[in-house]
Protein backbone atom coordinates (compact mmCIF):
# COMPACT_ATOMS: atom_id res chain seq x y z
CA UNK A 1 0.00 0.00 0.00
CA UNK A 2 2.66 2.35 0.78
CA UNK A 3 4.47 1.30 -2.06
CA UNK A 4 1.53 2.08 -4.20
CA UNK A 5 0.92 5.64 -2.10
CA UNK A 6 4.49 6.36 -3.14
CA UNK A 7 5.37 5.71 -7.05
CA UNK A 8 1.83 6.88 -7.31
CA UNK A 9 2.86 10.26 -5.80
CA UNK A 10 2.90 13.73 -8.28
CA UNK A 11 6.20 14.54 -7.02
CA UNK A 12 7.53 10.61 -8.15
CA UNK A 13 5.67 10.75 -11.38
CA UNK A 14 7.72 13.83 -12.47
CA UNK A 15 10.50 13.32 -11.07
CA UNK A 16 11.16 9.74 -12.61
CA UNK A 17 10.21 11.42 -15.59
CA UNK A 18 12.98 13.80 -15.47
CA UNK A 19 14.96 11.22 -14.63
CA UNK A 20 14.13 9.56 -17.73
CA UNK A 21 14.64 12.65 -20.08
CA UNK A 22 18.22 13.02 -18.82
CA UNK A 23 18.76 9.52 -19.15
CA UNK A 24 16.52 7.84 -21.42
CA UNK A 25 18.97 4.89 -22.21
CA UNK A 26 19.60 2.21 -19.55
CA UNK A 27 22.69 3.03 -17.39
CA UNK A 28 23.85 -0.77 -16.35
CA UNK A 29 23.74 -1.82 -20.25
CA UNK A 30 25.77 1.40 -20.96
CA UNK A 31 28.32 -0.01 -18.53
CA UNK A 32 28.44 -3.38 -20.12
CA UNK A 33 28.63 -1.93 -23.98
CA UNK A 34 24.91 -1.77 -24.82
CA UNK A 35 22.54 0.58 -25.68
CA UNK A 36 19.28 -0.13 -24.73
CA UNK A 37 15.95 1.92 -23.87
CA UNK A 38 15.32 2.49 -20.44
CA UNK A 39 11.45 2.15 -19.20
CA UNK A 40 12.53 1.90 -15.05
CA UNK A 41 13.53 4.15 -12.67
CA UNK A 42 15.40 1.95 -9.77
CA UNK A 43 16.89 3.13 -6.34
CA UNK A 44 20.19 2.43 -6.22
CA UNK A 45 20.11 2.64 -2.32
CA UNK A 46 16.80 0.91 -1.47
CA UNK A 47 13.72 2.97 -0.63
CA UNK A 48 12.73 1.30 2.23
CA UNK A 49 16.15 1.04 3.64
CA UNK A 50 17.30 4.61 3.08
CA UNK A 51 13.88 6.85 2.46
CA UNK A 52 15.78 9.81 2.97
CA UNK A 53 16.94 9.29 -0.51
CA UNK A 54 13.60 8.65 -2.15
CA UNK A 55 13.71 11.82 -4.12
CA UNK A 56 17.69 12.21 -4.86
CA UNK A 57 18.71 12.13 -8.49
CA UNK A 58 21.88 10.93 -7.03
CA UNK A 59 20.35 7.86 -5.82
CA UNK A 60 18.29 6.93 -8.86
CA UNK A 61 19.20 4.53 -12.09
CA UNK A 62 17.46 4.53 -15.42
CA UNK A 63 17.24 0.90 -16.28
CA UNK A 64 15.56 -1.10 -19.16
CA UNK A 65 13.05 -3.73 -17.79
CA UNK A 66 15.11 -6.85 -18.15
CA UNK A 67 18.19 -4.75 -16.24
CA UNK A 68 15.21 -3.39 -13.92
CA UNK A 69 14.01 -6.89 -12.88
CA UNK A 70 17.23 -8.79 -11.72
CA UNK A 71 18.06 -5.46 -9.63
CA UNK A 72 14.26 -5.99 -7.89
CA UNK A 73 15.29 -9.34 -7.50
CA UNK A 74 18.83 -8.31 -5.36
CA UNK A 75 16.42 -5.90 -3.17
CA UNK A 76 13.71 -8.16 -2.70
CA UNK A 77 11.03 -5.89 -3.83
């Protein structure tokens, strides 16, 4: 529920959406020598574990959805 509350929220919505306009191509196949679109927007540093960093571009990964989904698997979410 809080989950929902959250990437539900205005001030997620546009600001994943920013995220995604400065980096629209996933970041972890950049690293690896692809270029792939990203469709995610993935806390590096775990939401629940550090929610002082919800909203910190610093803490925030554009990923494509195969890239997206074995991170959600390392965090359990």
């Amino acid at each position: 529920m809080e989950d929902n509350r959250f990437y539900a929220s205005a001030r997620w919505r546009k600001l994943r959406a920013y995220k995604l306009s400065l980096n629209p191509l996933c970041e972890k196949c950049q690293r690896d020598g692809r270029v792939t679109e990203a469709r995610h927007v993935h806390h590096v540093e775990e939401r629940k574990d550090r929610p002082d960093l919800a909203f910190e571009l610093s803490n925030l990964e554009s990923l494509c959805v195969p890239c997206h989904g074995t991170m959600r698997g390392k965090h359990g979410d």
